[in-house]
Protein backbone atom coordinates (compact mmCIF):
# COMPACT_ATOMS: atom_id res chain seq x y z
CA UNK A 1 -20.59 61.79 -87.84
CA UNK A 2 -23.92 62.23 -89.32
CA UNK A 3 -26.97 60.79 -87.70
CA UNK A 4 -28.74 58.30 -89.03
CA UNK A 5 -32.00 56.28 -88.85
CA UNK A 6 -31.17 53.11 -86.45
CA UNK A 7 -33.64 49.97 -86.45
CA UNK A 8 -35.99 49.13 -82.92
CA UNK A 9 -32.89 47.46 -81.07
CA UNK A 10 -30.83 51.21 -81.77
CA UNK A 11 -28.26 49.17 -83.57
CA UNK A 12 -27.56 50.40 -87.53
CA UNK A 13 -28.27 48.14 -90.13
CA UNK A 14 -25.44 45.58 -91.15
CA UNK A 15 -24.97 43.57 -94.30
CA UNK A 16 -21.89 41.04 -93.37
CA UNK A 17 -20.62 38.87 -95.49
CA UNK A 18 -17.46 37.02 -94.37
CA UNK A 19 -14.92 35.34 -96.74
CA UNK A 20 -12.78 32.08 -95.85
CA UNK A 21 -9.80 32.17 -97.67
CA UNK A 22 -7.49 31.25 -95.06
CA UNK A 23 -7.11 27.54 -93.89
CA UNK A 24 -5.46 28.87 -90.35
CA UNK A 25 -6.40 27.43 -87.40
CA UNK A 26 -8.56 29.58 -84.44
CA UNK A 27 -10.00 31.86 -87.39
CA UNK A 28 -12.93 33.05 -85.51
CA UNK A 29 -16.71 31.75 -86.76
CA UNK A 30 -19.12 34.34 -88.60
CA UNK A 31 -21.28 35.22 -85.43
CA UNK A 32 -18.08 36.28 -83.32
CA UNK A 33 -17.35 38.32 -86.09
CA UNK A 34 -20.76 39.86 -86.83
CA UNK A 35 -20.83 40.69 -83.01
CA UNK A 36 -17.85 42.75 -83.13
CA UNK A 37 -18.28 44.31 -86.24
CA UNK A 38 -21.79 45.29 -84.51
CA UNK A 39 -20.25 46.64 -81.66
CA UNK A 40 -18.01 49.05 -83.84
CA UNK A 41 -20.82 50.06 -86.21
CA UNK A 42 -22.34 53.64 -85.90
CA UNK A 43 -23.98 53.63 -88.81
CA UNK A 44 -25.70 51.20 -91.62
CA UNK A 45 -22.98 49.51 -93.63
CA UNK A 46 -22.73 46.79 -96.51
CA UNK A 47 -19.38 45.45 -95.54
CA UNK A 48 -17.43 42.19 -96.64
CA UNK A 49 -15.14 41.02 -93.97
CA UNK A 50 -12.64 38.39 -95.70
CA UNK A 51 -9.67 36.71 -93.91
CA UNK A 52 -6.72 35.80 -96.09
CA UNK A 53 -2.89 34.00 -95.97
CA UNK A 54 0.23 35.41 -96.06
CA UNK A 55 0.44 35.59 -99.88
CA UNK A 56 -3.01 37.40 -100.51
CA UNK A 57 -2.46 39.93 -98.08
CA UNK A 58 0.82 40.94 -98.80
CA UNK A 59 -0.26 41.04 -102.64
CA UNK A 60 -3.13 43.69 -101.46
CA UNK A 61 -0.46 45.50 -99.35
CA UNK A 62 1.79 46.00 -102.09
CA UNK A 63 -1.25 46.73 -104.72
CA UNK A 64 -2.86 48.90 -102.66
CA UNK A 65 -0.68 50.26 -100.27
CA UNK A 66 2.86 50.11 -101.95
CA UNK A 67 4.11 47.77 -98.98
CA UNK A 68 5.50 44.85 -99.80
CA UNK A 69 4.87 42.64 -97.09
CA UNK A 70 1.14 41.13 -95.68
CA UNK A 71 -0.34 43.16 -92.67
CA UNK A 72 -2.86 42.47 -89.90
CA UNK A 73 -5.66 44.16 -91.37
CA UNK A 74 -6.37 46.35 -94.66
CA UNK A 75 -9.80 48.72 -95.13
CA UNK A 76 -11.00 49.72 -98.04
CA UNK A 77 -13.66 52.01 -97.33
CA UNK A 78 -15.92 52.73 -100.69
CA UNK A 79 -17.83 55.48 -99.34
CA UNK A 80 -21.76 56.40 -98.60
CA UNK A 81 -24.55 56.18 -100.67
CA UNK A 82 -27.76 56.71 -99.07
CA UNK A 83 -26.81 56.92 -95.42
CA UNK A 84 -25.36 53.59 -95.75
CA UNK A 85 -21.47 52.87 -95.96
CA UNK A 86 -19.32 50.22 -97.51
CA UNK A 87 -15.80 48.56 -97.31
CA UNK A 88 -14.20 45.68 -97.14
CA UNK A 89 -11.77 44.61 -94.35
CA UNK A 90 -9.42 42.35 -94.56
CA UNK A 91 -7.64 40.07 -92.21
CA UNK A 92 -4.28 38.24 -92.52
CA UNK A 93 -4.68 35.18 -90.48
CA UNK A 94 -1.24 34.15 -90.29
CA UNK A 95 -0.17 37.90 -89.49
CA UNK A 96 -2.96 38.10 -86.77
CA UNK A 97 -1.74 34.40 -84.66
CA UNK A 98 1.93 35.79 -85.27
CA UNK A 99 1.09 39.04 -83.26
CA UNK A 100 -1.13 37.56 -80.86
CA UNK A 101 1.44 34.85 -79.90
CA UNK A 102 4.43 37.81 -79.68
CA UNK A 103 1.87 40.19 -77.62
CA UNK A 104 0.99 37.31 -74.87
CA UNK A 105 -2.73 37.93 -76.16
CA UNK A 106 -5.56 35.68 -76.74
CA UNK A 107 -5.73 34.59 -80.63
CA UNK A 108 -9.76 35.70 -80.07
CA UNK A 109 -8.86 38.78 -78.31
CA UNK A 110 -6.84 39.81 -80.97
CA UNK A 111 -8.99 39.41 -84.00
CA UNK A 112 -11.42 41.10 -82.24
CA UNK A 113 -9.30 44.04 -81.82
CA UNK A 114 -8.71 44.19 -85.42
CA UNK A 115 -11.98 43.53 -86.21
CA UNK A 116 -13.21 46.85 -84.29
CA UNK A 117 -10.08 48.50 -85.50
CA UNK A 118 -11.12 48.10 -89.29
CA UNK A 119 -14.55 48.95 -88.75
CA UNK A 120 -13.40 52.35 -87.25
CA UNK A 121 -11.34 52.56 -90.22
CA UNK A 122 -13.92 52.27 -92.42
CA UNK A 123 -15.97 54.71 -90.80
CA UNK A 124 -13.36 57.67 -91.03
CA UNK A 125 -11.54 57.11 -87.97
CA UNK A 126 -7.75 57.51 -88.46
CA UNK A 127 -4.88 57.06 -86.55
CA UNK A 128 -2.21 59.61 -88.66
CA UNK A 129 -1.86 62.01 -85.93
CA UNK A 130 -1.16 61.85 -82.24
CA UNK A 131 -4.85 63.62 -81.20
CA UNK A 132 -6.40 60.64 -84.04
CA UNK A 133 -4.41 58.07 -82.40
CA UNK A 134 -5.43 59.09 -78.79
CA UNK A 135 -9.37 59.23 -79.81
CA UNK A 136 -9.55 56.01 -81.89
CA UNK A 137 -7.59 53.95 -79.49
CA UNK A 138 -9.76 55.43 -77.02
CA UNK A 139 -12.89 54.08 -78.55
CA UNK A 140 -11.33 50.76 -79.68
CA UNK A 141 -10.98 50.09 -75.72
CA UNK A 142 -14.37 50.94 -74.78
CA UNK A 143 -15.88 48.73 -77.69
CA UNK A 144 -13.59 46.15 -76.60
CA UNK A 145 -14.51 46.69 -73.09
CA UNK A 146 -18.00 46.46 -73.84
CA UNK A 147 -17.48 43.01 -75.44
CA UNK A 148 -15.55 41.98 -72.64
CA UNK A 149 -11.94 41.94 -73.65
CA UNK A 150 -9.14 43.44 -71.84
CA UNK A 151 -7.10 47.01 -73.10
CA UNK A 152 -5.40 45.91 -76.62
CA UNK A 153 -2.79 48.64 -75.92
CA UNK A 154 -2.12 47.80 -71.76
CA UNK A 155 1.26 46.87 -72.03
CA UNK A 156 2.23 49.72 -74.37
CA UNK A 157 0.90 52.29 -71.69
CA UNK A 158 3.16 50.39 -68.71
């Protein structure tokens, strides 16, 4: 990743803007989200963060992705222009209680998790390949771990 200039605090600038568009209950507030998002960030970004039902995110699965059915979370990264990157991520509230409720994991927890896990996405990070999967999931725990939430993928590795 190339370097970059980083403000006084050594944190890269962040433009956030966070879209509603999901009446769910236990949707995290902007601030969470800006603090993850943050925490992920390794260089300045312009990034729109929008959280969704059912029917819009399977409609962007299917447009976007050929997959007819709504996901946790879709990136769009748009590139770099300036040493500064942009995407939008978005989350599928009902998708994101749904998994959290299966997985035993804390509705916060888990959006947080995604929230990283899109911002990695947006960076470059992939998880196509076995050595990709092993480095990003690597780096989602330590974020996570600095923000104070347990290993997403613990009970997968027992």
């Amino acid at each position: 990743m190339p370097r970059t200039a980083r403000r006084a605090n050594s944190r890269p600038a962040l433009s956030l803007a966070v879209q509603y568009a999901s009446e769910a209950e236990g949707i995290p507030q902007r601030p969470q989200f800006r603090r993850w998002v943050a925490a992920a960030l390794r260089a300045p970004a312009h990034i729109t963060l929008r959280i969704v039902d059912a029917d819009e995110g399977r409609m962007l699965n299917r447009d976007y992705r050929n997959k007819d059915y709504a996901t946790n979370v879709l990136t769009f990264a748009y590139g770099e222009e300036g040493g500064v990157r942009a995407g939008d991520i978005v989350l599928c509230a009902p998708v994101v209680e749904k998994e959290a409720r299966e997985q035993g994991k804390a509705l916060r927890a888990h959006y947080a998790h995604l929230t990283v896990h899109g911002v990695l996405h947006m960076q470059g990070y992939d998880h196509e390949t076995e050595p990709e999967a092993r480095a990003m999931e690597a780096l989602e725990v330590e974020i996570l771990r600095r923000l104070r939430f347990n290993d997403p993928y613990a009970s997968e590795k027992s």
